[in-house]
C-alpha atoms as a PDB file:
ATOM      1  CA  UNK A   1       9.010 -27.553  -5.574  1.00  0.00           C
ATOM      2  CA  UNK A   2       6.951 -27.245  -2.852  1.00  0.00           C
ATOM      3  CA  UNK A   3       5.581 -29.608  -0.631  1.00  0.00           C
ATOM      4  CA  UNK A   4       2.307 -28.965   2.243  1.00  0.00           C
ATOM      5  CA  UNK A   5       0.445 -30.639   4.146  1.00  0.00           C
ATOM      6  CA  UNK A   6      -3.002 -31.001   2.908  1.00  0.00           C
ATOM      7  CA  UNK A   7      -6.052 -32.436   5.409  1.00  0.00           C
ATOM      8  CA  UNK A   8      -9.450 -33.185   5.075  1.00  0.00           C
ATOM      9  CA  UNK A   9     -12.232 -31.510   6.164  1.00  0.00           C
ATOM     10  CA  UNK A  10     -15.575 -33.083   5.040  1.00  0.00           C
ATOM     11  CA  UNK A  11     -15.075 -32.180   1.419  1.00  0.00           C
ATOM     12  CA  UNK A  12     -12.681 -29.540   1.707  1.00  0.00           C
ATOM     13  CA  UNK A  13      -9.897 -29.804   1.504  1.00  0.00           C
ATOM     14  CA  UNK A  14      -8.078 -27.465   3.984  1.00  0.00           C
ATOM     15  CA  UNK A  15      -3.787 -26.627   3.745  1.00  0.00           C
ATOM     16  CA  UNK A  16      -1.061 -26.005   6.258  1.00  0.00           C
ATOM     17  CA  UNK A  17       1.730 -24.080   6.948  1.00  0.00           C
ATOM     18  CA  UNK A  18       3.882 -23.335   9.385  1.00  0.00           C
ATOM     19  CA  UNK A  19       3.552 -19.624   8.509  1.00  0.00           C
ATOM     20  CA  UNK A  20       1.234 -17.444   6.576  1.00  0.00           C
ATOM     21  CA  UNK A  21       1.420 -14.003   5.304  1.00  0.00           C
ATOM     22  CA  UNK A  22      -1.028 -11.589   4.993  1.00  0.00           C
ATOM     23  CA  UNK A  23      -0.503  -9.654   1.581  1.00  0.00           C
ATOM     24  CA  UNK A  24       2.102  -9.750  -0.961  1.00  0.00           C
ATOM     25  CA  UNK A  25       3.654  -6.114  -1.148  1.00  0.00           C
ATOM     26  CA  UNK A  26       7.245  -5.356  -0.690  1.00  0.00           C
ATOM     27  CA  UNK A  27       6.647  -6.504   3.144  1.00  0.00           C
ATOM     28  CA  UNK A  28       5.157  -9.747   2.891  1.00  0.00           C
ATOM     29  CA  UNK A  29       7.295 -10.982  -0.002  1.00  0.00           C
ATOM     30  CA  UNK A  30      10.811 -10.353   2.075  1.00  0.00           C
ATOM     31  CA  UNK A  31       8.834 -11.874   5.147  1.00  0.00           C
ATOM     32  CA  UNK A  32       8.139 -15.100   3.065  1.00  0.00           C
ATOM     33  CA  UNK A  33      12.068 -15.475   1.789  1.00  0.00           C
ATOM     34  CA  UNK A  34      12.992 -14.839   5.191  1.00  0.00           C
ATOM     35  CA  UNK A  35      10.726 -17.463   6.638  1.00  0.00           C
ATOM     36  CA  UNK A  36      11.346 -19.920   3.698  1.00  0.00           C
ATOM     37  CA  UNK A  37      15.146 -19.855   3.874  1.00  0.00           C
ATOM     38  CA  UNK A  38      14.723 -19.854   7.404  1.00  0.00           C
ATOM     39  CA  UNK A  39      13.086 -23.462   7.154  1.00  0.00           C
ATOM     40  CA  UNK A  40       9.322 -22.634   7.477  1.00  0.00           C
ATOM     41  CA  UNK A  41       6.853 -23.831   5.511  1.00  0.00           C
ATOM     42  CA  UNK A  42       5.309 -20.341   4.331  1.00  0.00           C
ATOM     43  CA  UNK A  43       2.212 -18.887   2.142  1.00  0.00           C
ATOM     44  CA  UNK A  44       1.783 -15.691   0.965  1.00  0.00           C
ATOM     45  CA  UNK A  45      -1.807 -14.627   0.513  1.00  0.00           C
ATOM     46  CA  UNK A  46      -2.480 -11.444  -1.389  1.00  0.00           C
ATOM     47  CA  UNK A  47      -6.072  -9.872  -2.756  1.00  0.00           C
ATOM     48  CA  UNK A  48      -4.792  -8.789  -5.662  1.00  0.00           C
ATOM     49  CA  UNK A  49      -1.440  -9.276  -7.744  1.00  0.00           C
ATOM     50  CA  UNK A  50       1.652  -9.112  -5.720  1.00  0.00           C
ATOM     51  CA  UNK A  51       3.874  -6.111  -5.771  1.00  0.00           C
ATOM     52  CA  UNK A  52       1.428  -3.541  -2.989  1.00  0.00           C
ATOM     53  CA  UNK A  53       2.244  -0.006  -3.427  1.00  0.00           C
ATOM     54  CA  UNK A  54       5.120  -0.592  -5.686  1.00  0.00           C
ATOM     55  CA  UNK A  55       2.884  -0.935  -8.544  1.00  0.00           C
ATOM     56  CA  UNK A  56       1.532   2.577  -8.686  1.00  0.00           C
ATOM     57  CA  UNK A  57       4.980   3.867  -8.515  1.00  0.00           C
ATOM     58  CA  UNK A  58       6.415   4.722 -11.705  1.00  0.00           C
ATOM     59  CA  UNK A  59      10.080   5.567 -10.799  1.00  0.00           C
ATOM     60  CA  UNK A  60      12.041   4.639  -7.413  1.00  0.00           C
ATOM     61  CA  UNK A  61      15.609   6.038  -7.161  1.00  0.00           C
ATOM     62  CA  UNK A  62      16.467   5.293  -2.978  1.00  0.00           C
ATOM     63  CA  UNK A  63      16.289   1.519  -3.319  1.00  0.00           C
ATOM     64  CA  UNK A  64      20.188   0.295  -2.629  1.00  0.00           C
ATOM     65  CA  UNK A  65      21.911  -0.734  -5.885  1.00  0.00           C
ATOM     66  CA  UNK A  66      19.193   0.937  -8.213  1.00  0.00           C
ATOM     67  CA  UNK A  67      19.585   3.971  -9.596  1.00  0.00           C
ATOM     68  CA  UNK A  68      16.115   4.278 -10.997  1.00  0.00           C
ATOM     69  CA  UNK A  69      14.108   1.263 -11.409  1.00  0.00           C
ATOM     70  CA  UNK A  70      10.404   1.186 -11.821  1.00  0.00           C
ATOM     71  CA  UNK A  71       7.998   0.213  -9.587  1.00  0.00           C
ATOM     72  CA  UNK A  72       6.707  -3.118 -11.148  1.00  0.00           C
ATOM     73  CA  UNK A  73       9.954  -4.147 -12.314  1.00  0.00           C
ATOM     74  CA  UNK A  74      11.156  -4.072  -8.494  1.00  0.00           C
ATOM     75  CA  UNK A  75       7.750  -6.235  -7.565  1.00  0.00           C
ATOM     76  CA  UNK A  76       8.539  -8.524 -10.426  1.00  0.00           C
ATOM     77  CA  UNK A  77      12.444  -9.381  -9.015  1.00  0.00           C
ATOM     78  CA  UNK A  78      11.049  -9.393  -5.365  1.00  0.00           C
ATOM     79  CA  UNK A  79       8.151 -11.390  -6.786  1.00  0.00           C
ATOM     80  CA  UNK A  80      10.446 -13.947  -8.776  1.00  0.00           C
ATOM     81  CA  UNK A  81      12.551 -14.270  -5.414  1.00  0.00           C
ATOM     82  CA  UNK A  82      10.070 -15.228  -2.980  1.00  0.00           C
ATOM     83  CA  UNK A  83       8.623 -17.702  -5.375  1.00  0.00           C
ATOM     84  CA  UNK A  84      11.802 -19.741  -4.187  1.00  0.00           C
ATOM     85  CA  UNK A  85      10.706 -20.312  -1.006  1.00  0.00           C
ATOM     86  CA  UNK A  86       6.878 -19.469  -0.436  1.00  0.00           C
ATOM     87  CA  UNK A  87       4.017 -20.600  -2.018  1.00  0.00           C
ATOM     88  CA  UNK A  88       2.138 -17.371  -3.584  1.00  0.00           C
ATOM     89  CA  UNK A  89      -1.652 -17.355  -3.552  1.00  0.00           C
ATOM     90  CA  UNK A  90      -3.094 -14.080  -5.549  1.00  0.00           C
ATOM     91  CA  UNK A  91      -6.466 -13.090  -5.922  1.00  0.00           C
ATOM     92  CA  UNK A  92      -7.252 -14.898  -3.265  1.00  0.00           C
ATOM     93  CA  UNK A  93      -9.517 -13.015  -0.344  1.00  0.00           C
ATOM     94  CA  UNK A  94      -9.005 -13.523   3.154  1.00  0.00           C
ATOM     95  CA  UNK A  95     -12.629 -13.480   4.492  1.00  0.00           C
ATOM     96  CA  UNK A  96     -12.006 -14.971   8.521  1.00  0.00           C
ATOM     97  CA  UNK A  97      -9.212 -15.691  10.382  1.00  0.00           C
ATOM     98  CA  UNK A  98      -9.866 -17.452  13.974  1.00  0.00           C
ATOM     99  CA  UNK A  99      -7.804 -18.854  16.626  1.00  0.00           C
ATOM    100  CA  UNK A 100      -7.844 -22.606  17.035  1.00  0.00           C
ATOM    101  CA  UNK A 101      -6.028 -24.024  19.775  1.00  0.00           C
ATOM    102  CA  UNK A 102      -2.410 -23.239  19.053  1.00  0.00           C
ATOM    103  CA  UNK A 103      -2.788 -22.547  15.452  1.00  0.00           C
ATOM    104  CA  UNK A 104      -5.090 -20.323  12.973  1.00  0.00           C
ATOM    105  CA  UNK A 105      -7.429 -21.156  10.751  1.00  0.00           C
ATOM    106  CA  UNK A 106      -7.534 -18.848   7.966  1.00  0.00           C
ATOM    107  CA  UNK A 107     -10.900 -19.096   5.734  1.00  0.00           C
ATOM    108  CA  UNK A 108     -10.547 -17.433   2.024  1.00  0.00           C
ATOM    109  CA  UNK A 109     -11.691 -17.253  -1.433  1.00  0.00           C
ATOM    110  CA  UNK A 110      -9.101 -19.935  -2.208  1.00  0.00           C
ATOM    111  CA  UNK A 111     -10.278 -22.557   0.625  1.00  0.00           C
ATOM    112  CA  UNK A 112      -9.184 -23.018   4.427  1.00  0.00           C
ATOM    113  CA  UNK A 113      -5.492 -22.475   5.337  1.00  0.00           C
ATOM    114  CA  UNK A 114      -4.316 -23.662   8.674  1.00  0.00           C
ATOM    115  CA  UNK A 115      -1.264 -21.845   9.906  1.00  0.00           C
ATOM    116  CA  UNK A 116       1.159 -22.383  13.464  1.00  0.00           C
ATOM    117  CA  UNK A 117       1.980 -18.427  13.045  1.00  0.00           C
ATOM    118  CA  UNK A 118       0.549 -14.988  10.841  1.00  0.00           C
ATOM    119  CA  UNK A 119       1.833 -12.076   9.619  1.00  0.00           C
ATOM    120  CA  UNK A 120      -0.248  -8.979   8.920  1.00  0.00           C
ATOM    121  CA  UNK A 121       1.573  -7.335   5.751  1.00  0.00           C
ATOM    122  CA  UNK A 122      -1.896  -5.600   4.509  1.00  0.00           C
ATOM    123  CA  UNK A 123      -0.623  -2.965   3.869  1.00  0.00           C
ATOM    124  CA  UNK A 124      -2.578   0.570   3.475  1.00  0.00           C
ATOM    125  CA  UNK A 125      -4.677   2.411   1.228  1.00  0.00           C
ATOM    126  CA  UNK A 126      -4.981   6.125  -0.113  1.00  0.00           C
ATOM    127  CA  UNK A 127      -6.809   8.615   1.855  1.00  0.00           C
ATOM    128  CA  UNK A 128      -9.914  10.108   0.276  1.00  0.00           C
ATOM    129  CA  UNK A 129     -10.943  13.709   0.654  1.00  0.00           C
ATOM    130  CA  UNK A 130     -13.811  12.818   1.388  1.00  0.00           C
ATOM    131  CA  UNK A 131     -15.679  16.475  -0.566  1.00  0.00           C
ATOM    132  CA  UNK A 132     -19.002  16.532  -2.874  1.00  0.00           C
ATOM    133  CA  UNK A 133     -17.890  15.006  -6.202  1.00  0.00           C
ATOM    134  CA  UNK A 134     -15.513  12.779  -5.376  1.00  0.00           C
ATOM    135  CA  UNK A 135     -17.531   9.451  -4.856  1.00  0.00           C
ATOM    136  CA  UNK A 136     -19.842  10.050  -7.881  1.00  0.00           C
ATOM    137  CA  UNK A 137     -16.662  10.919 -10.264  1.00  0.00           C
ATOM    138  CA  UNK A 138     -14.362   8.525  -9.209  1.00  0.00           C
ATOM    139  CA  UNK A 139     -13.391   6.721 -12.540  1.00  0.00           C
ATOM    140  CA  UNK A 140     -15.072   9.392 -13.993  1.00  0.00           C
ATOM    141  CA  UNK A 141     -11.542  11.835 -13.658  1.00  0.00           C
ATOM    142  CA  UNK A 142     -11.181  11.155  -9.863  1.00  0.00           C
ATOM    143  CA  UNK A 143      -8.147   8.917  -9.318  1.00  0.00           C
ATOM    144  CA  UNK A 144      -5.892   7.370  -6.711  1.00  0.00           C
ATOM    145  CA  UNK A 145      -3.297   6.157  -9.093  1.00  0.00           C
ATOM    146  CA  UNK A 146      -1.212   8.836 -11.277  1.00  0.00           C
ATOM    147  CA  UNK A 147       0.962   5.099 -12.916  1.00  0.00           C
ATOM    148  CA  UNK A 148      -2.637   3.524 -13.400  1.00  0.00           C
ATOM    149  CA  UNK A 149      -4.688   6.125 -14.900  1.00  0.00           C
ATOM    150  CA  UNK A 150      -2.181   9.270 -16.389  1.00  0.00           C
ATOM    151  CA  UNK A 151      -2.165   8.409 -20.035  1.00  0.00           C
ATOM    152  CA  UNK A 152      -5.802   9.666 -19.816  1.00  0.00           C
ATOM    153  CA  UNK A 153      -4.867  12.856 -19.375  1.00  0.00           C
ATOM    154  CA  UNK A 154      -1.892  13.899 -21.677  1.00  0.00           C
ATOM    155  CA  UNK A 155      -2.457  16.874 -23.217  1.00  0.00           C
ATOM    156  CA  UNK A 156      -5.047  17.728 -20.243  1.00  0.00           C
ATOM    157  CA  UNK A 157      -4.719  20.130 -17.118  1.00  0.00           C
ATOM    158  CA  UNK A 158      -4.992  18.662 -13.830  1.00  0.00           C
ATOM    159  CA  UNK A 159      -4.515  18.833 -10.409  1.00  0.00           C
ATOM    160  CA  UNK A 160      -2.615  16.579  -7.894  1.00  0.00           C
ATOM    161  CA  UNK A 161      -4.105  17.016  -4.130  1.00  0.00           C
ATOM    162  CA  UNK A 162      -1.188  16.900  -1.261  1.00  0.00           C
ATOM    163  CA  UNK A 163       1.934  17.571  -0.359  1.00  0.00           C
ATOM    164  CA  UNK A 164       4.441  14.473   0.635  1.00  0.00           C
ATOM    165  CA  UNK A 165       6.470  12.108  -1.483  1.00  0.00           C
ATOM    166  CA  UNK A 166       3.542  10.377  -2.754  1.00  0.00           C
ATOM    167  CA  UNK A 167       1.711  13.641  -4.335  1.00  0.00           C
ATOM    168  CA  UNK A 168       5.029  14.740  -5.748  1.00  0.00           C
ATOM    169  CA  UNK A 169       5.799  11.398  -7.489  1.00  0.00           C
ATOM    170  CA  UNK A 170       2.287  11.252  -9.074  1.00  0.00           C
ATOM    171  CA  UNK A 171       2.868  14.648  -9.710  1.00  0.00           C
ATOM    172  CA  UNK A 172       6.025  14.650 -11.304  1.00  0.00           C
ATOM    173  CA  UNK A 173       5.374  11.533 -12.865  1.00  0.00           C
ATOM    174  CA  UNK A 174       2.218  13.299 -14.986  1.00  0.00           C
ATOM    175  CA  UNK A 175       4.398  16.225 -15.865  1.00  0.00           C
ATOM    176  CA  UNK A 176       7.039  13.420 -17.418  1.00  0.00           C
ATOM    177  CA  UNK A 177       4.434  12.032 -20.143  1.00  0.00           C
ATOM    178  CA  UNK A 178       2.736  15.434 -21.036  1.00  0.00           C
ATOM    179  CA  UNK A 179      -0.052  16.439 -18.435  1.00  0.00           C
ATOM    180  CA  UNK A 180      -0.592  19.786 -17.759  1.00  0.00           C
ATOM    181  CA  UNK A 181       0.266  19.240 -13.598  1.00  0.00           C
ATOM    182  CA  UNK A 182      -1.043  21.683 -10.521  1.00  0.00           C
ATOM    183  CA  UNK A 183       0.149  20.776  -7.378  1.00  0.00           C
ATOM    184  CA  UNK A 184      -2.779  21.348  -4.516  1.00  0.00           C
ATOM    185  CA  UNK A 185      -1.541  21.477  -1.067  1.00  0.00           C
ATOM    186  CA  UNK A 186      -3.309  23.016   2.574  1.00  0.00           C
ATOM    187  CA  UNK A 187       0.569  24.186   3.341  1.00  0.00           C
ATOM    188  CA  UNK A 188       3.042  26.383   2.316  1.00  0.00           C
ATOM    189  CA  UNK A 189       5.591  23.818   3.175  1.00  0.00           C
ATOM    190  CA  UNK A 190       5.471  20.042   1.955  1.00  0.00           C
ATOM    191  CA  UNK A 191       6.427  16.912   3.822  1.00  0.00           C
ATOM    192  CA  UNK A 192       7.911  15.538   0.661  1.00  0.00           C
ATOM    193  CA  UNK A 193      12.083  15.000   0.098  1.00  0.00           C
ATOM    194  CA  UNK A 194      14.006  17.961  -1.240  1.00  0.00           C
ATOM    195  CA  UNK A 195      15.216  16.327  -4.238  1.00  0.00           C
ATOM    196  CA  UNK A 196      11.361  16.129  -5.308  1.00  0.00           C
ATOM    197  CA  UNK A 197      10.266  19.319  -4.668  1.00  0.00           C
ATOM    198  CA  UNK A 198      13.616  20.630  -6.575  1.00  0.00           C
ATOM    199  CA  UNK A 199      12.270  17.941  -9.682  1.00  0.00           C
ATOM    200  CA  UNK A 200       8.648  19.410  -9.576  1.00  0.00           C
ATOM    201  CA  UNK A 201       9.689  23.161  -9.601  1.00  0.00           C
ATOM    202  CA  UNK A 202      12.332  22.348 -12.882  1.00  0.00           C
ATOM    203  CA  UNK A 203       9.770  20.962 -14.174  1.00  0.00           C
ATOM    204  CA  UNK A 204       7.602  24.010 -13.940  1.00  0.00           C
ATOM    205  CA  UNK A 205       5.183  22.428 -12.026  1.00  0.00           C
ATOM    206  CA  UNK A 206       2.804  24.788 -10.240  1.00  0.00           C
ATOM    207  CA  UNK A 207       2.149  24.801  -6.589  1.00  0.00           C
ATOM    208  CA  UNK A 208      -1.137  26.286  -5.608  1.00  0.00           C
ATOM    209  CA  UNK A 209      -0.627  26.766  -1.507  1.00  0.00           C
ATOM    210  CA  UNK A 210      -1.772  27.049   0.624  1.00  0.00           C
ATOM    211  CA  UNK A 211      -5.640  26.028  -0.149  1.00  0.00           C
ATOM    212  CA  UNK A 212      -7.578  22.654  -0.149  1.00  0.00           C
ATOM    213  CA  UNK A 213     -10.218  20.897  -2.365  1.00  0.00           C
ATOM    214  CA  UNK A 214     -13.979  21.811  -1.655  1.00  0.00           C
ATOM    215  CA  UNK A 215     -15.518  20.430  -3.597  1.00  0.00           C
ATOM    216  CA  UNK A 216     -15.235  18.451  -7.394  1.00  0.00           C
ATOM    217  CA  UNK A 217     -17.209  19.252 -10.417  1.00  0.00           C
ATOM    218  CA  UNK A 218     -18.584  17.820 -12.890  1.00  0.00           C
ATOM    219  CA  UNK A 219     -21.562  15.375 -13.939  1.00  0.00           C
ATOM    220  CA  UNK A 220     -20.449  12.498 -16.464  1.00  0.00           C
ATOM    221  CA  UNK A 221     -16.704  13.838 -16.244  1.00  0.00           C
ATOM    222  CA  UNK A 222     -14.094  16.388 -13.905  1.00  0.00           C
ATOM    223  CA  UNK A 223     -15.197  19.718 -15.270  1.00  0.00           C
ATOM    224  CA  UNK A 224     -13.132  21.602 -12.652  1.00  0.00           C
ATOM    225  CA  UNK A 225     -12.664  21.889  -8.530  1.00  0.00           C
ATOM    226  CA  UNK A 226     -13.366  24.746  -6.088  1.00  0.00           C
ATOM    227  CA  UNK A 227     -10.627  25.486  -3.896  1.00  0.00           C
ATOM    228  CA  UNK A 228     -10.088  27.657  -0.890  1.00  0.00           C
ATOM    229  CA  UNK A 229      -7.525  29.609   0.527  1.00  0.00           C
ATOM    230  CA  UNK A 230      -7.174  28.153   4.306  1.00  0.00           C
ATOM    231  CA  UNK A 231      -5.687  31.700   5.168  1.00  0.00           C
ATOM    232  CA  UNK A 232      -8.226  34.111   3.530  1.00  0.00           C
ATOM    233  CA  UNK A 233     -11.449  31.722   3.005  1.00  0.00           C
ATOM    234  CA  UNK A 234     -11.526  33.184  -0.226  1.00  0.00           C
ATOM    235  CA  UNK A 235     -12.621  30.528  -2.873  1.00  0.00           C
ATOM    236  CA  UNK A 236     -12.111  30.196  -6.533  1.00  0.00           C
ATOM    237  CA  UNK A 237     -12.310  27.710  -9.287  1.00  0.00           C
ATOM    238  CA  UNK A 238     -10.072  25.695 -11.309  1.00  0.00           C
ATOM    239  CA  UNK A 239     -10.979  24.214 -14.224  1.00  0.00           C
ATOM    240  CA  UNK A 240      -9.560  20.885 -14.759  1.00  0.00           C
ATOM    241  CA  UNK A 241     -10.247  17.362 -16.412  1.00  0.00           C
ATOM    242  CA  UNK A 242      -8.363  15.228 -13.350  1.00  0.00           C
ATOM    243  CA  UNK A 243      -7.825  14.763  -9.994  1.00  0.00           C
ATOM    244  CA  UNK A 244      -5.499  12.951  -8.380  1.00  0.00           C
ATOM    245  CA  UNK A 245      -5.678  12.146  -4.749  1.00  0.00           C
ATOM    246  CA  UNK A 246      -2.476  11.400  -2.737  1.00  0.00           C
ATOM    247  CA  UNK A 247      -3.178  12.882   0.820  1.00  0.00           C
ATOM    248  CA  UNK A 248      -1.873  10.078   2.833  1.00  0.00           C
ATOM    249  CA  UNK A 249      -2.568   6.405   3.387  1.00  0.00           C
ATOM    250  CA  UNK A 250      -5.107   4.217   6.242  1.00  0.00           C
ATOM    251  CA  UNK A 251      -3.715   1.261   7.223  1.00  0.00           C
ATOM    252  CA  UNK A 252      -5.813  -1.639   6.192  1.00  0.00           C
ATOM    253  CA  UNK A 253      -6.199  -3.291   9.467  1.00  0.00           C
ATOM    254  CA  UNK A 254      -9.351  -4.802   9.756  1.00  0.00           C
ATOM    255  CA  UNK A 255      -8.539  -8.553   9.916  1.00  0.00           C
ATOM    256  CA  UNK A 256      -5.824  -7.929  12.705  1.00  0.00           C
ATOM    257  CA  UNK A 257      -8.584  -6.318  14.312  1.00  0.00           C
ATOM    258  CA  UNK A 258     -10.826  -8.774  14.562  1.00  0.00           C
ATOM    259  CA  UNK A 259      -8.311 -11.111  15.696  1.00  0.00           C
ATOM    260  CA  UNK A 260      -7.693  -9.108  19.055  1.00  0.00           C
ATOM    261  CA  UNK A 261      -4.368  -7.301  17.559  1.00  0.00           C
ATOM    262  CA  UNK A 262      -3.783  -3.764  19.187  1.00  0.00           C
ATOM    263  CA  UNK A 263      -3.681  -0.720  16.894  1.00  0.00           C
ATOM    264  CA  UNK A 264      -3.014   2.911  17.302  1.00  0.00           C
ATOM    265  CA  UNK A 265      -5.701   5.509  17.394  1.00  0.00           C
ATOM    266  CA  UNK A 266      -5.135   5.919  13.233  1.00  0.00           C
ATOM    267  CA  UNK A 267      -5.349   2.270  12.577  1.00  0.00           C
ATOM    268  CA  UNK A 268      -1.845   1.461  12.242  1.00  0.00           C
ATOM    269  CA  UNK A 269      -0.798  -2.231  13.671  1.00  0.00           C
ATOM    270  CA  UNK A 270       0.861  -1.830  17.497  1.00  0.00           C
ATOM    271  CA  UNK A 271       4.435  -3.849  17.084  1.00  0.00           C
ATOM    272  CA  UNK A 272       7.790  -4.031  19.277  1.00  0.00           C
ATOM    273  CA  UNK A 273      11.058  -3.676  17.814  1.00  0.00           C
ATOM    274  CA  UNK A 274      10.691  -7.494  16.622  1.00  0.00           C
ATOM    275  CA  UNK A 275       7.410  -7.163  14.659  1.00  0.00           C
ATOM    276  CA  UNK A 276       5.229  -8.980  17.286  1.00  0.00           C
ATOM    277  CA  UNK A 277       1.913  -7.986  18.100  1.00  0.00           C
ATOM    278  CA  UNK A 278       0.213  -8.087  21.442  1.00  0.00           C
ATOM    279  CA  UNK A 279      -0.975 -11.676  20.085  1.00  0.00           C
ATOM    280  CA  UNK A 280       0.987 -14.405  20.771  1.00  0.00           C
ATOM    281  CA  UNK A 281       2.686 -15.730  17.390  1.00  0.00           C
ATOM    282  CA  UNK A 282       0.957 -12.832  15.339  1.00  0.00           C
ATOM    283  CA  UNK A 283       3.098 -10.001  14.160  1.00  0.00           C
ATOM    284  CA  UNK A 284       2.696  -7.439  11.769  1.00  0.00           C
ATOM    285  CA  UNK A 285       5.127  -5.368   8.690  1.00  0.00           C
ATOM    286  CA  UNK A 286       5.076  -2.776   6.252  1.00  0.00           C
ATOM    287  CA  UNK A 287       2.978   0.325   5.580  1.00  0.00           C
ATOM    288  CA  UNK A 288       0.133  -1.284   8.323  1.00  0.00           C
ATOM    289  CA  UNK A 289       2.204  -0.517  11.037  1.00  0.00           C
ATOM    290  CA  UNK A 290       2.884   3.135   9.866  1.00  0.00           C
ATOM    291  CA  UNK A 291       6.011   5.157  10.479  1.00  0.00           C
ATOM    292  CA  UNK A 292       7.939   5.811   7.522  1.00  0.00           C
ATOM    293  CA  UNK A 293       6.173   4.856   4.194  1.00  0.00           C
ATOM    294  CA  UNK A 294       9.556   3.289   2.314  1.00  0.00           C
ATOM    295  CA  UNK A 295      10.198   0.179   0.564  1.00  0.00           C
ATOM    296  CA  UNK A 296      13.356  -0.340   2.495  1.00  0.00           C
ATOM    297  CA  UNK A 297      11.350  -0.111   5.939  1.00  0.00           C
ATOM    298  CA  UNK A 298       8.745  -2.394   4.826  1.00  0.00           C
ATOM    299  CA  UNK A 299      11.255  -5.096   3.469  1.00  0.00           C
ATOM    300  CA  UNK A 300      13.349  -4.982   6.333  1.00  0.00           C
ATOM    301  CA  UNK A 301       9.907  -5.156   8.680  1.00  0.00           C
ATOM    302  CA  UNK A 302       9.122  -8.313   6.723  1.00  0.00           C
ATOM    303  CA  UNK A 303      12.242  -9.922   7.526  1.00  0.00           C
ATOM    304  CA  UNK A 304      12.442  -8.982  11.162  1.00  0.00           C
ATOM    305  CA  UNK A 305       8.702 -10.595  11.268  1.00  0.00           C
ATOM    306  CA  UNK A 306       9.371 -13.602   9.646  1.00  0.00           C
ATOM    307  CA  UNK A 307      12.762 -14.062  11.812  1.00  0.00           C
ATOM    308  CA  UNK A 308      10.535 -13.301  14.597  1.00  0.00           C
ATOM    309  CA  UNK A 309       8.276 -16.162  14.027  1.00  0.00           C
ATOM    310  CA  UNK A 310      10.639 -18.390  13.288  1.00  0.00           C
ATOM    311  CA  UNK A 311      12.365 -17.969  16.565  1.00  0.00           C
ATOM    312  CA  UNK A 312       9.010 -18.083  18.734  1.00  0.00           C
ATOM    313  CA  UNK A 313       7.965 -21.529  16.811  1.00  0.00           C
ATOM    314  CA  UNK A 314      11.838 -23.014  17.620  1.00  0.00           C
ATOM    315  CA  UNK A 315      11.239 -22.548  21.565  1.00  0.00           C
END
């Protein structure tokens, strides 16, 4: 189905395209039907599998014309439609990307991509707490993912750290397949939708506000946290067999970085109203430029972007 232009470098064999993508989350796989239908010749490049964030979501019930739907069934049919008109690379590790001329050369675990135009759709990544025990027992009852790692626990008490959509989800989400849930927050008021905090107190959820995580204990396993009260100072101990960390996200940034692209002072990618970048044919969508952290935002940022570049390489 799809056709490339392939060159020759020494023994290496090195493809082209008139657009790449940069990660294959909700953003990057709208920007690449966008920029397919659109009549560019566009790869999606992606660490991991393709789907971003919307794999560690169990249930989503605010995307248009879904009820509920899960998380990895959405990546699958978002997945499935980009395949029509981008050529997906997974597991494949962008290591260098470097300006040549009036194109980019991209270098990566999967060989040497040359591309007229990029788009940054790397996403972000949870927040740690960054408090003694969480390093040395992550994987050991520390986790990041309540979808990935929650069947562990059924049966089990333990604690979900923050207080936005993200912590109630995970939170809620536990509760839903028998773990005994606390919710751990530094407020007394959450950033997270009404309709979840309503879910988590039917559910009988408990919120323990406002206090934060001190530290994690434990030696081959979670044994149990100290928390604080940020009010009083006074500290106690909860004993627990899980943690589950969902305090906010960084942006992962890095490579835009190091290609001269602006960012903000938490990392997030700097972007007018049409995705572009300060760098000429270089924009940037999704959860990496910040702002709301939606699926709808980062789809229709991925579209905007790959319009975007389609325009700039017309004129």
């Amino acid at each position: 189905m799809f056709t490339f232009n392939v060159l020759k470098r020494g023994s290496e064999s090195v493809k082209k395209y008139d657009l790449i993508v940069i990660g294959a989350g909700p953003a990057g796989l709208t920007a690449g039907i966008y920029g397919g239908r659109a009549g560019l010749k566009v790869a999606i490049l992606d660490s991991g599998l393709s789907g971003g964030q919307l794999l560690t979501i169990d249930v989503i019930e605010n995307w248009p014309g879904e009820m509920s739907i899960s998380g990895q069934d959405l990546a699958k049919k978002i997945r499935s439609h980009a395949s029509k008109y981008a050529e997906i690379y997974e597991m494949t590790d962008v290591t260098r990307i470097q300006s040549v001329g009036n194109e980019f050369q991209i270098e990566t675990s999967s060989g040497t991509f040359i591309s007229k135009a990029i788009i940054f759709a790397t996403g972000a990544k949870r927040k740690k707490l960054n408090v003694p025990g969480e390093k040395e027992l992550t994987g050991k009852g520390v986790s990041y993912c309540a979808v990935c790692d929650g069947s562990f626990f059924i049966g089990k008490r333990v604690i979900v750290v923050g207080g936005g959509n993200t912590a109630f989800s995970d939170a809620i989400y536990l509760k839903s397949i028998g773990v005994d849930v606390i919710l751990v927050h530094r407020r007394t008021s959450f950033r997270a939708f009404k309709a979840l905090v309503d879910r988590a107190r039917e559910l009988g959820i408990v919120f323990k506000t406002p206090y934060v995580v001190r530290k994690i204990l434990g030696e081959e396993k979670v044994e149990g946290v100290i928390v604080e009260n940020v009010e009083t100072g006074r500290s106690e101990e909860l004993r627990v067999e899980g943690v589950f960390i969902a305090i906010g996200l960084e942006p992962n940034s890095k490579l835009a970085k190091e290609l001269g692209v602006d960012v903000d002072e938490q990392g997030f990618i700097k972007v007018d109203r049409n995705m572009r970048t300060n760098v000429p044919r270089v924009y940037a969508a999704g959860d990496v430029t910040g702002g709301l952290m939606q699926v709808i935002k980062a789809t229709a940022e991925g579209a905007i972007a790959a319009l975007s570049a389609h325009e700039d390489l017309a004129s």
